[in-house]
C-alpha atoms as a PDB file:
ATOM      1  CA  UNK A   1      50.649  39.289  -8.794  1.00  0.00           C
ATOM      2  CA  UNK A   2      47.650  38.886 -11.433  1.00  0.00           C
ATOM      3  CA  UNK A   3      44.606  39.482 -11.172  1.00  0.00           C
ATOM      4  CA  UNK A   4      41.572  38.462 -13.551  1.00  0.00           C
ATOM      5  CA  UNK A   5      39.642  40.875 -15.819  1.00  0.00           C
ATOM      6  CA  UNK A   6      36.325  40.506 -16.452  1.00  0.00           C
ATOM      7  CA  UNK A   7      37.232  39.806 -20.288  1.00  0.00           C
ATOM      8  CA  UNK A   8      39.447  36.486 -19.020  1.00  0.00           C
ATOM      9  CA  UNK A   9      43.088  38.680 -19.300  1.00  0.00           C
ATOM     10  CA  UNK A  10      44.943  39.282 -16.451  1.00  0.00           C
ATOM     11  CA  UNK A  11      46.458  42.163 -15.174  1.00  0.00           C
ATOM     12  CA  UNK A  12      49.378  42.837 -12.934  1.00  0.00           C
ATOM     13  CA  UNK A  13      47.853  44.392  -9.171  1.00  0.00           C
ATOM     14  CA  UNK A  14      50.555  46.913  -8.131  1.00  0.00           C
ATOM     15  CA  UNK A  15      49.394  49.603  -5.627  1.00  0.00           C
ATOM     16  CA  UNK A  16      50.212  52.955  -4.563  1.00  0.00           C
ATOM     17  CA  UNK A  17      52.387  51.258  -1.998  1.00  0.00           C
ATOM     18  CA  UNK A  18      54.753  50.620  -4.191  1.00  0.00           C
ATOM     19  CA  UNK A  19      55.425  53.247  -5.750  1.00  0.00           C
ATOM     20  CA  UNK A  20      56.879  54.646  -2.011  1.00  0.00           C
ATOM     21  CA  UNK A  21      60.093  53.866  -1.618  1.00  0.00           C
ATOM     22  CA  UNK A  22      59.705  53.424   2.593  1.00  0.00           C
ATOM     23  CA  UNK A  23      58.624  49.869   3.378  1.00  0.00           C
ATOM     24  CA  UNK A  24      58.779  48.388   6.857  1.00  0.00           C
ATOM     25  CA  UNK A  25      60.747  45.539   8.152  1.00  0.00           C
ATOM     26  CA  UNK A  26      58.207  42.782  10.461  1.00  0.00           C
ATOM     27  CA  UNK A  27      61.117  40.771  12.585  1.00  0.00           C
ATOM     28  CA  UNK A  28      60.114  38.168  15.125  1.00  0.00           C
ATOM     29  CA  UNK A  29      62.379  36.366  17.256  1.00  0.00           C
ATOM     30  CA  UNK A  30      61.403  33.070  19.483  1.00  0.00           C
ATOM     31  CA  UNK A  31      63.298  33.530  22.430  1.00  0.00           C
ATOM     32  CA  UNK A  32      64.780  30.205  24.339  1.00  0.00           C
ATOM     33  CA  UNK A  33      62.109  29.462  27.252  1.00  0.00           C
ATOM     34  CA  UNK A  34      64.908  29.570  30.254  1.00  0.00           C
ATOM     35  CA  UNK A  35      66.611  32.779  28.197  1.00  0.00           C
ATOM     36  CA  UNK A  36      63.541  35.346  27.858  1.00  0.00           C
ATOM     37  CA  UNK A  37      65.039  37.803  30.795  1.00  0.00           C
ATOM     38  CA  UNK A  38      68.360  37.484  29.259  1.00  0.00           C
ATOM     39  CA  UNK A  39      67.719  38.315  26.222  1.00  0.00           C
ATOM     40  CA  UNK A  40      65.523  41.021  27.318  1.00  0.00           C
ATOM     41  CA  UNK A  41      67.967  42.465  29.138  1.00  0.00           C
ATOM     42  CA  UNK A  42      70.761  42.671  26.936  1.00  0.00           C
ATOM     43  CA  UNK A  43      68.676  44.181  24.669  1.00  0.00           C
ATOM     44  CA  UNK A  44      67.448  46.762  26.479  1.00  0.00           C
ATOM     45  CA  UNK A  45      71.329  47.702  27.827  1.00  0.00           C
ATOM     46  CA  UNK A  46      72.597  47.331  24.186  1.00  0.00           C
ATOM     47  CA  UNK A  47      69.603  48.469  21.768  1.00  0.00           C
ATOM     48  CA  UNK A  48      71.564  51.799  21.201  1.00  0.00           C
ATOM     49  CA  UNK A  49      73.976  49.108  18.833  1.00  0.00           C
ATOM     50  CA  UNK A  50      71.749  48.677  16.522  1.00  0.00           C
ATOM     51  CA  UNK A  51      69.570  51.850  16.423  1.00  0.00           C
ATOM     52  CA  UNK A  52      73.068  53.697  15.860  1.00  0.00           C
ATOM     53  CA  UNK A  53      72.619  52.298  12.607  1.00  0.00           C
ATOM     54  CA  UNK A  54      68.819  52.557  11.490  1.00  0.00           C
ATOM     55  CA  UNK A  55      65.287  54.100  12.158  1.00  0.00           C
ATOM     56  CA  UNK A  56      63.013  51.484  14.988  1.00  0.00           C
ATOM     57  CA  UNK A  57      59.585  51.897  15.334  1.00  0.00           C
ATOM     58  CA  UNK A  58      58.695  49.525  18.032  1.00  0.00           C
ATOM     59  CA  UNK A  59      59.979  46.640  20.114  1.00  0.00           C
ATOM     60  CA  UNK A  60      57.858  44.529  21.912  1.00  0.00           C
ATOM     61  CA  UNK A  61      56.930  41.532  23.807  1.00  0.00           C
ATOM     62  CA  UNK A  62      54.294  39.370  22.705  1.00  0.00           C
ATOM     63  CA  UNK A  63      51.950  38.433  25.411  1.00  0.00           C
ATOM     64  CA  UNK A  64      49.233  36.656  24.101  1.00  0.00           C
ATOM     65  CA  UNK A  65      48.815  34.750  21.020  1.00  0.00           C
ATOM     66  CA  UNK A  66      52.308  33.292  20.953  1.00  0.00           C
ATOM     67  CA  UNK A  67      54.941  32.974  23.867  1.00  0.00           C
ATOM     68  CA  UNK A  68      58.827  33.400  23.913  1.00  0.00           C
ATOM     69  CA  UNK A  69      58.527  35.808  21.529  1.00  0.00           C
ATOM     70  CA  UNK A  70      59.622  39.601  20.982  1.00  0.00           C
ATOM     71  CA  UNK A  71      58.202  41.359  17.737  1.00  0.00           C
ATOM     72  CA  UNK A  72      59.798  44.413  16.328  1.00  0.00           C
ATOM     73  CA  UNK A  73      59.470  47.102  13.265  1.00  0.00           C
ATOM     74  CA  UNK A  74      62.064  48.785  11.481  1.00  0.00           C
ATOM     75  CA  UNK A  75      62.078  51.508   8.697  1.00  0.00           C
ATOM     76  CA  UNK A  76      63.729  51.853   5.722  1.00  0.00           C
ATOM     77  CA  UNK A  77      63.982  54.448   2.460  1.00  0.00           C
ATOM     78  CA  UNK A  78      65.103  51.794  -0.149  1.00  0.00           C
ATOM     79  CA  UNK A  79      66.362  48.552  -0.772  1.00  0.00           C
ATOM     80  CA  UNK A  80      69.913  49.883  -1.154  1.00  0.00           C
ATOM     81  CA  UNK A  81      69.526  51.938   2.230  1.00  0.00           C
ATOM     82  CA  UNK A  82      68.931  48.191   4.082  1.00  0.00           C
ATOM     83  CA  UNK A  83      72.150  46.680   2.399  1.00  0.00           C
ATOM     84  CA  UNK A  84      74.250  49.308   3.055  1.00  0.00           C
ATOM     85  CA  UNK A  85      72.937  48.878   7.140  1.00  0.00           C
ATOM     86  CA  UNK A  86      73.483  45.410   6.978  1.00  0.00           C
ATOM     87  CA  UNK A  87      76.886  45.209   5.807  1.00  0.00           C
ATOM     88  CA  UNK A  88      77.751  48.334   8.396  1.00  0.00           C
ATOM     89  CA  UNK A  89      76.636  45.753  11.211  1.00  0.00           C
ATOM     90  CA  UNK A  90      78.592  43.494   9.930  1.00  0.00           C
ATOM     91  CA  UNK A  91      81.483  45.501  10.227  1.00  0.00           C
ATOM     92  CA  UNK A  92      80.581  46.660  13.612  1.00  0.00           C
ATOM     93  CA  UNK A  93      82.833  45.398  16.102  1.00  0.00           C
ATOM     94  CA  UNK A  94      80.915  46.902  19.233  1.00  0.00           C
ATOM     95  CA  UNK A  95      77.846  45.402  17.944  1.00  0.00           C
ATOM     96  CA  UNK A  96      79.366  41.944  17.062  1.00  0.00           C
ATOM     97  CA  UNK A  97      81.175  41.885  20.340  1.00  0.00           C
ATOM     98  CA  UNK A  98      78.273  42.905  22.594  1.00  0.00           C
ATOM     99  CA  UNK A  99      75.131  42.285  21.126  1.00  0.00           C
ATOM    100  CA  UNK A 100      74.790  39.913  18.139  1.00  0.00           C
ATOM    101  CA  UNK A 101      77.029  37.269  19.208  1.00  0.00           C
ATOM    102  CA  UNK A 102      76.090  37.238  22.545  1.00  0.00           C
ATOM    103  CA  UNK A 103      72.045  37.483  21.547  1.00  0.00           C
ATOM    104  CA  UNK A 104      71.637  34.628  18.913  1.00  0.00           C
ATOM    105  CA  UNK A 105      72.544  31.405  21.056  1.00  0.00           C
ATOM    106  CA  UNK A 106      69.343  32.734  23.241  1.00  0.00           C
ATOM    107  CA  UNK A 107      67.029  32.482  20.168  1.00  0.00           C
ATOM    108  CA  UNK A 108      65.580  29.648  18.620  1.00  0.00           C
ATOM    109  CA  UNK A 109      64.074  31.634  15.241  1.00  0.00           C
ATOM    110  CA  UNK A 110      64.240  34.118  13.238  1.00  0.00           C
ATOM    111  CA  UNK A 111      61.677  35.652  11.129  1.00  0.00           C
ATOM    112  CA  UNK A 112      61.581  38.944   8.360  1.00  0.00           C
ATOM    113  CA  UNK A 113      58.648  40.869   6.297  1.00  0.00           C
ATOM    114  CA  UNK A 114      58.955  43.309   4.149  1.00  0.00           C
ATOM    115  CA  UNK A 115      55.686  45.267   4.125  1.00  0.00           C
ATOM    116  CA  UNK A 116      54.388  48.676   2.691  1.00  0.00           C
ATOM    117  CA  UNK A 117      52.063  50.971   4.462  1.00  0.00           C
ATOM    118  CA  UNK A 118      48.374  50.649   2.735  1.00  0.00           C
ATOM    119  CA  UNK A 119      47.723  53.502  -0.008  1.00  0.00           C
ATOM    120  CA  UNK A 120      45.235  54.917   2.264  1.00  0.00           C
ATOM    121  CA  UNK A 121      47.346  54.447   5.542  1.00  0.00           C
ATOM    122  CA  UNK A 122      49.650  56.828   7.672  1.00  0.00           C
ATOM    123  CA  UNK A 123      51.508  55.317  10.848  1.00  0.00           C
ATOM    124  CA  UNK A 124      50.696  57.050  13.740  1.00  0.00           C
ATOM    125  CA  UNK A 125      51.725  57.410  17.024  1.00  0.00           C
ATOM    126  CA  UNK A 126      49.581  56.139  20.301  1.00  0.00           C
ATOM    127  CA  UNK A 127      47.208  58.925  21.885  1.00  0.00           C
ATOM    128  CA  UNK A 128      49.242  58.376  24.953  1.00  0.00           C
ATOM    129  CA  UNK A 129      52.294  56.427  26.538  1.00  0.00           C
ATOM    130  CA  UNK A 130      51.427  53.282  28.241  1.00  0.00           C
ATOM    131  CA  UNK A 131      48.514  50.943  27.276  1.00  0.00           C
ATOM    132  CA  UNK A 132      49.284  47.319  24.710  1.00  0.00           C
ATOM    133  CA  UNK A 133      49.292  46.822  21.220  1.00  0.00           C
ATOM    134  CA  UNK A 134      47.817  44.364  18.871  1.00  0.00           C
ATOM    135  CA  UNK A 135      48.762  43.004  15.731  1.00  0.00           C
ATOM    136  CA  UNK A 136      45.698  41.605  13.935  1.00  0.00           C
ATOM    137  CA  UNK A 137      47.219  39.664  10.797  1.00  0.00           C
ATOM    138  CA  UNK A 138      44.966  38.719   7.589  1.00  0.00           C
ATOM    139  CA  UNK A 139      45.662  36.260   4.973  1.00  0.00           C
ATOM    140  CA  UNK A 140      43.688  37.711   1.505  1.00  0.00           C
ATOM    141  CA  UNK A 141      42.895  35.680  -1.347  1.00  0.00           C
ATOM    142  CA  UNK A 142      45.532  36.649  -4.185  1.00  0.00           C
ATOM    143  CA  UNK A 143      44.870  39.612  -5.807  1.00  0.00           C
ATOM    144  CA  UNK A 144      45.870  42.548  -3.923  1.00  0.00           C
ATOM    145  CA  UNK A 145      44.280  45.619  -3.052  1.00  0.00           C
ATOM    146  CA  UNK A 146      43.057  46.185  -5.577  1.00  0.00           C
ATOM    147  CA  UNK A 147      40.742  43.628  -5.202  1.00  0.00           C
ATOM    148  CA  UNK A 148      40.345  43.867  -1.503  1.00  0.00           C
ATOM    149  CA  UNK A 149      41.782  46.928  -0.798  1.00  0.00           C
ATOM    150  CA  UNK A 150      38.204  48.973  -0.632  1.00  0.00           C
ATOM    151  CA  UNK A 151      36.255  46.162   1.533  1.00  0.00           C
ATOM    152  CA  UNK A 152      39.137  45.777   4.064  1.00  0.00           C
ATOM    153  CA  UNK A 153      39.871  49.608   4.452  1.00  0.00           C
ATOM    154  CA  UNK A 154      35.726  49.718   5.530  1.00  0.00           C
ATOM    155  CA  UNK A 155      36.099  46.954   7.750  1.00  0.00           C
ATOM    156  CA  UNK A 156      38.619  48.631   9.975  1.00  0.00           C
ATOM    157  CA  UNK A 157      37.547  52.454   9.324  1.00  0.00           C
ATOM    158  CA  UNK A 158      34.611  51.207  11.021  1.00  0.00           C
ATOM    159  CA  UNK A 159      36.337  49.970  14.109  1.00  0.00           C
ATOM    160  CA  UNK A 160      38.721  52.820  14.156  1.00  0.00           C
ATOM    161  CA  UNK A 161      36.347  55.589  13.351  1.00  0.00           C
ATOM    162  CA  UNK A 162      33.853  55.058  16.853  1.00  0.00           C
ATOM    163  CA  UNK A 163      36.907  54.450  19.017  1.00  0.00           C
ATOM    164  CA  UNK A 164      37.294  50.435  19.190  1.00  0.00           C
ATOM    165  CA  UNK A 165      40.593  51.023  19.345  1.00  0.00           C
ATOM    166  CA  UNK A 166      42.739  53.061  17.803  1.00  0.00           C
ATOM    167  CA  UNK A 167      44.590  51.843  14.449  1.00  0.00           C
ATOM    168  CA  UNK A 168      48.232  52.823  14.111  1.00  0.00           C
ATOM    169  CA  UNK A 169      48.924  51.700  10.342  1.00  0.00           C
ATOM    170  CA  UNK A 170      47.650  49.028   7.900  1.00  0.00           C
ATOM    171  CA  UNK A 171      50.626  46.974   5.792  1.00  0.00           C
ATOM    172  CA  UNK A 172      50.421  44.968   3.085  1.00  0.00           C
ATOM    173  CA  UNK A 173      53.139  42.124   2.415  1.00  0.00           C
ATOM    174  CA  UNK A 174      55.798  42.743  -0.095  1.00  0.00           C
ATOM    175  CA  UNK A 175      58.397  39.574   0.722  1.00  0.00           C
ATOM    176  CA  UNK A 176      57.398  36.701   2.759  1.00  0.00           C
ATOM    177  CA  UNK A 177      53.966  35.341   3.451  1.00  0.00           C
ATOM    178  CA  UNK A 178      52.071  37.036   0.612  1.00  0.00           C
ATOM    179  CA  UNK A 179      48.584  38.596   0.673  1.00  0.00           C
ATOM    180  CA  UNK A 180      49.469  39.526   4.030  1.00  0.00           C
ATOM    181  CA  UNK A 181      47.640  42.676   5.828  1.00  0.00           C
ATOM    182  CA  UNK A 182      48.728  43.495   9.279  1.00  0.00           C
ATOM    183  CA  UNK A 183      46.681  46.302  11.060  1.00  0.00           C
ATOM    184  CA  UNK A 184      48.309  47.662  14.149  1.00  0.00           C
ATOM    185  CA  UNK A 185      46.209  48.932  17.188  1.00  0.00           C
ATOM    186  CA  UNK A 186      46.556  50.838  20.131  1.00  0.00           C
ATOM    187  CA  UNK A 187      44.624  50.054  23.797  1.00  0.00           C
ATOM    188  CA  UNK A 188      44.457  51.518  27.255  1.00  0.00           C
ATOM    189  CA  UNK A 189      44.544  48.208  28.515  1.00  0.00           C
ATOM    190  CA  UNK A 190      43.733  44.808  27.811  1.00  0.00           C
ATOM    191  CA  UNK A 191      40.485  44.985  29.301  1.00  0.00           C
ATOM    192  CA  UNK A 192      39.925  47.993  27.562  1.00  0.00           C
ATOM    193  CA  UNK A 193      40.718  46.056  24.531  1.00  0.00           C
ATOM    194  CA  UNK A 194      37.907  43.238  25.568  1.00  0.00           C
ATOM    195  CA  UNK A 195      35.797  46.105  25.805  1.00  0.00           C
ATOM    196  CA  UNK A 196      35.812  47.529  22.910  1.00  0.00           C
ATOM    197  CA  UNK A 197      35.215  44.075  21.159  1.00  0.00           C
ATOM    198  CA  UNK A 198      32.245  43.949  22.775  1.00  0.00           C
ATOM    199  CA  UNK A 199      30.959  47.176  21.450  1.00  0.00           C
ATOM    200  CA  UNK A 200      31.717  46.933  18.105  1.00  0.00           C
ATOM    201  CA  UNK A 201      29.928  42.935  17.643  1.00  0.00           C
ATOM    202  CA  UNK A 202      26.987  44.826  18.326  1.00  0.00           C
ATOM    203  CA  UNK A 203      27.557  48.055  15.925  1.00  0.00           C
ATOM    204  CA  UNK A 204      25.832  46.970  13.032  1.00  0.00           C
ATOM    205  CA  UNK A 205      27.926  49.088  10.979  1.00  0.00           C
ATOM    206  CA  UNK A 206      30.810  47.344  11.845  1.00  0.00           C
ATOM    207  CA  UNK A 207      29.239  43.746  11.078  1.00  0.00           C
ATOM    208  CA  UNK A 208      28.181  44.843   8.351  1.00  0.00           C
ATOM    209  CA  UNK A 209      31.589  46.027   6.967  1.00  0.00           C
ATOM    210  CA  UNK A 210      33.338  42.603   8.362  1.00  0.00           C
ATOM    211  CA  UNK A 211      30.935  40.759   6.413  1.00  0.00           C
ATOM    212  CA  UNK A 212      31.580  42.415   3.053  1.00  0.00           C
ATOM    213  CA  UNK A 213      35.574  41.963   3.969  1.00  0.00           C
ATOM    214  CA  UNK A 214      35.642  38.477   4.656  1.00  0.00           C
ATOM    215  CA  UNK A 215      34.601  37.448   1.212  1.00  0.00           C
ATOM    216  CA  UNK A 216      38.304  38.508   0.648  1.00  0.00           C
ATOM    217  CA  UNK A 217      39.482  36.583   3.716  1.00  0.00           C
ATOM    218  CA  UNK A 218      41.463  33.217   3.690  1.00  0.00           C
ATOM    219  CA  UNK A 219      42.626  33.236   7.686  1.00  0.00           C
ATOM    220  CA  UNK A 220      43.661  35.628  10.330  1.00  0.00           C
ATOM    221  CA  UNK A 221      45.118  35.976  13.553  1.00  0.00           C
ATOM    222  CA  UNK A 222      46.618  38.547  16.102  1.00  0.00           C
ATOM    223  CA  UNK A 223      49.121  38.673  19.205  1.00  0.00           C
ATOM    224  CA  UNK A 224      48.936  40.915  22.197  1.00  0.00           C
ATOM    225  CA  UNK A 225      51.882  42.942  22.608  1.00  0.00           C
ATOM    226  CA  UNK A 226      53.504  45.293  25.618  1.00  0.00           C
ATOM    227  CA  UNK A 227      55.910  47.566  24.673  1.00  0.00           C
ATOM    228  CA  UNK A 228      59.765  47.533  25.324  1.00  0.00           C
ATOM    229  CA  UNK A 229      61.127  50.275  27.822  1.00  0.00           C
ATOM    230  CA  UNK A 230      63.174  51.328  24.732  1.00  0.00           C
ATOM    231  CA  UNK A 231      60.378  51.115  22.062  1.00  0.00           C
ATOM    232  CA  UNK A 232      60.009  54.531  20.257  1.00  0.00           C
ATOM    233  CA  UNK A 233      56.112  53.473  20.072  1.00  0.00           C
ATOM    234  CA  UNK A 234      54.805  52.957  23.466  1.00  0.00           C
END
């Protein structure tokens, strides 16, 4: 990715990120309308499959802002660490037999991210069990962070800092969609959610720090999310 210099050169923007080997994998599946408790259900009976296999951070159903649709998070040391699962699950007979082959006629897509935790980001667990999660998505103008890495790590210090909501980890895109951020927070409730966005539209610090960020901002958008019964993160 390049990024302009004030003398007309360009530079390449690499960040901290990547200089961690751990990266996250962003799946989301589109469940069949008629199929959603099916394919909840099987997963929930035959999750163990596939977690035999590598680390999950979170399963979950998306609620609002998209429907049919189950969203999930899995970590990874390296590159190499990721093949070497994926050809194990291929040669998994138990997980062939009664998961995968049984799963993918109930889906209609399939979507992957790789993303890296923000240099200034740690993933976190919820302050309790229980509650909903949201994944607030931003499209950046190219550059990385370090062009927008400063503005957008005010913008949501200054939601999680007072307590509207409380933010779980900030990624940046590696493979698909570039100049992706995703910021993942935790609620009590929805409500509590609507709450809290009321609060901070009238924190003038927090306006203030959206306004400087969305300079950087092409488009954004976010889903609701309720966790699994077998999500490590509820």
């Amino acid at each position: 990715m390049l990024v302009p210099t004030r003398s007309g050169s360009a530079r390449l923007a690499t960040g901290p990120q990547q200089e961690q080997r751990t990266f996250y994998e962003f799946r989301t599946y589109s469940i069949r309308p008629d199929q959603n408790s099916v394919f909840l259900k099987l997963t929930n009976e035959k999750i163990h499959l596939r977690t035999a296999h590598s680390q999950l951070i979170g399963y979950w159903t998306v609620e609002y802002g998209g429907l049919n649709k189950v969203f999930h998070i899995w970590q990874y040391d390296s590159y190499s660490q990721r093949a070497a699962v994926r050809a194990a699950l291929a040669q998994d007979p138990s997980w062939i037999s009664e998961y995968i082959s049984k799963a993918l006629p109930l889906l209609t897509a399939q979507d992957n991210e790789v993303s890296y935790l923000v240099p200034w980001s740690r993933l976190k667990s919820p302050p309790q069990q229980g509650g909903v999660f949201e994944l607030a998505t931003f499209r950046m103008r190219p550059g990385g962070p370090a062009v927008w890495g400063g503005a957008f790590q005010a913008a949501m210090s200054a939601h999680d800092a007072p307590g509207y909501g409380k933010l779980l980890g900030a990624f940046h895109s590696e493979f698909g969609l570039l100049n992706r951020v995703h910021a993942l927070w935790w609620f009590e409730s929805a409500d509590h959610r609507a709450e809290c966005r009321h609060k901070a539209h009238t924190d003038a610090r927090v306006v203030a720090a959206v306004r400087n960020s969305v300079a950087h901002l092409d488009s954004q958008r976010n889903q609701l999310m309720f966790p699994c019964p077998f999500s490590p993160m509820k």
